[in-house]
Protein backbone atom coordinates (compact mmCIF):
# COMPACT_ATOMS: atom_id res chain seq x y z
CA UNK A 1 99.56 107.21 89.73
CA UNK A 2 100.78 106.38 92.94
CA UNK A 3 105.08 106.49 94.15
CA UNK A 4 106.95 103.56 94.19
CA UNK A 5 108.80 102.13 96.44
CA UNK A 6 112.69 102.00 96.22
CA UNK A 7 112.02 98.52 96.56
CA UNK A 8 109.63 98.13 93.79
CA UNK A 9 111.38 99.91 91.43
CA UNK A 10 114.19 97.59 91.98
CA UNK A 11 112.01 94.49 91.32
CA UNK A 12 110.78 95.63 87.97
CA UNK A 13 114.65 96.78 87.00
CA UNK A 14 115.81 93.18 88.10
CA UNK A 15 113.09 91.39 86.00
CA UNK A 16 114.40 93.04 83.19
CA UNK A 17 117.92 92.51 83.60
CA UNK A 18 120.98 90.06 83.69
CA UNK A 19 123.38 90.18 86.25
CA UNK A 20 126.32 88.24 85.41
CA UNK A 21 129.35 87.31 87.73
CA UNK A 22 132.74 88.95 87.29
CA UNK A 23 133.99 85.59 85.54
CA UNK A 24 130.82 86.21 83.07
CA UNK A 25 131.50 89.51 82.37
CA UNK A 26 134.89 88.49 80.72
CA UNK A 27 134.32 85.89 78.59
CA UNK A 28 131.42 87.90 77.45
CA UNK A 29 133.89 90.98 76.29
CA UNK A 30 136.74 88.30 75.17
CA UNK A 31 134.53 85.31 73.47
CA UNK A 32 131.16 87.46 72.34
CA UNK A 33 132.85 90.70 71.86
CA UNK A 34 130.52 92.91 74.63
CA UNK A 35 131.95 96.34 76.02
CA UNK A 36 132.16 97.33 79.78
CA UNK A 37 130.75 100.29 80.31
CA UNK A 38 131.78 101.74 83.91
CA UNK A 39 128.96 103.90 85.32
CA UNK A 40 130.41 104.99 88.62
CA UNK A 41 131.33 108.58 89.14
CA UNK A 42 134.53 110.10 88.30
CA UNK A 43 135.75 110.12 91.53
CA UNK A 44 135.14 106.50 91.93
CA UNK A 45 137.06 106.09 88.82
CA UNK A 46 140.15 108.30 90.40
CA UNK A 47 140.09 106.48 93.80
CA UNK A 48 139.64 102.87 92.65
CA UNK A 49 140.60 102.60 89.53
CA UNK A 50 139.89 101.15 85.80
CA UNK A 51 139.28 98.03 83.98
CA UNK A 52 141.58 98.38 80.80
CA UNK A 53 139.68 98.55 77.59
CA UNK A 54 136.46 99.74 79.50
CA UNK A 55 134.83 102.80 78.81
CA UNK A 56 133.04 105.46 81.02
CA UNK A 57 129.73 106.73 81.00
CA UNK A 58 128.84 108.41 84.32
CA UNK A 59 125.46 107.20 85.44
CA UNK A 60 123.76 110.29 85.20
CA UNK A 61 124.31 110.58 81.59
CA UNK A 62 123.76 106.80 80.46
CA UNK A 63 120.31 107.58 78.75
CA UNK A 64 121.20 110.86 77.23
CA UNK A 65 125.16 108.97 75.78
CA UNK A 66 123.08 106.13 74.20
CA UNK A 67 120.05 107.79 72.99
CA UNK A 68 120.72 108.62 68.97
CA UNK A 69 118.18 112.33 69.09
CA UNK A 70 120.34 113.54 72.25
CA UNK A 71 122.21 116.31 71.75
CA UNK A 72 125.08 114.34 74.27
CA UNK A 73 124.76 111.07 72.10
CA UNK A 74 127.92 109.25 72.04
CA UNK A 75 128.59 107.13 68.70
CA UNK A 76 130.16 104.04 70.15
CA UNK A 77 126.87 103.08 71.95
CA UNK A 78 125.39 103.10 68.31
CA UNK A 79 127.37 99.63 67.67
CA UNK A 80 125.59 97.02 67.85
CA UNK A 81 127.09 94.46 70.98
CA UNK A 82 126.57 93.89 74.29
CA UNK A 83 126.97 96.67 76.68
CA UNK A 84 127.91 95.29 80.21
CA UNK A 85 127.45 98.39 82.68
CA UNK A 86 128.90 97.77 86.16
């Protein structure tokens, strides 16, 4: 199977996802009920700050926080919402 491109990889993760604006974002957590999941590294996090109410999952351990046989599962990504990760 031949590498993809950065660029192609991209396409096929944009075709299967929505962005939303920052506007979006919020009335999705305060009218729908979603949760903001902040996926930027710690340091980020210390440097830039938080959104209140927002919780972090470090990119790097997304898959193995939401997935229910992982040994690092994480039971609030069992409910079932609307995760917005930014």
């Amino acid at each position: 199977m031949p590498i993809r491109s950065v660029e192609e990889m991209i396409a096929v993760a944009r075709a299967e996802i929505d962005n939303h604006s920052a506007e979006e974002a919020k009335r999705r957590v305060d009218e729908d009920g979603a949760m903001l999941v902040d996926i930027r590294d710690v340091r980020e996090l210390q440097r830039e700050g938080v959104i209140p109410g927002a919780i972090h999952s470090p990119r790097g351990m997304l898959e193995f926080w939401i997935d229910p046989a992982s040994v690092y599962f994480k039971p609030g990504f069992a409910e079932d919402i609307e995760f917005v990760l930014y």
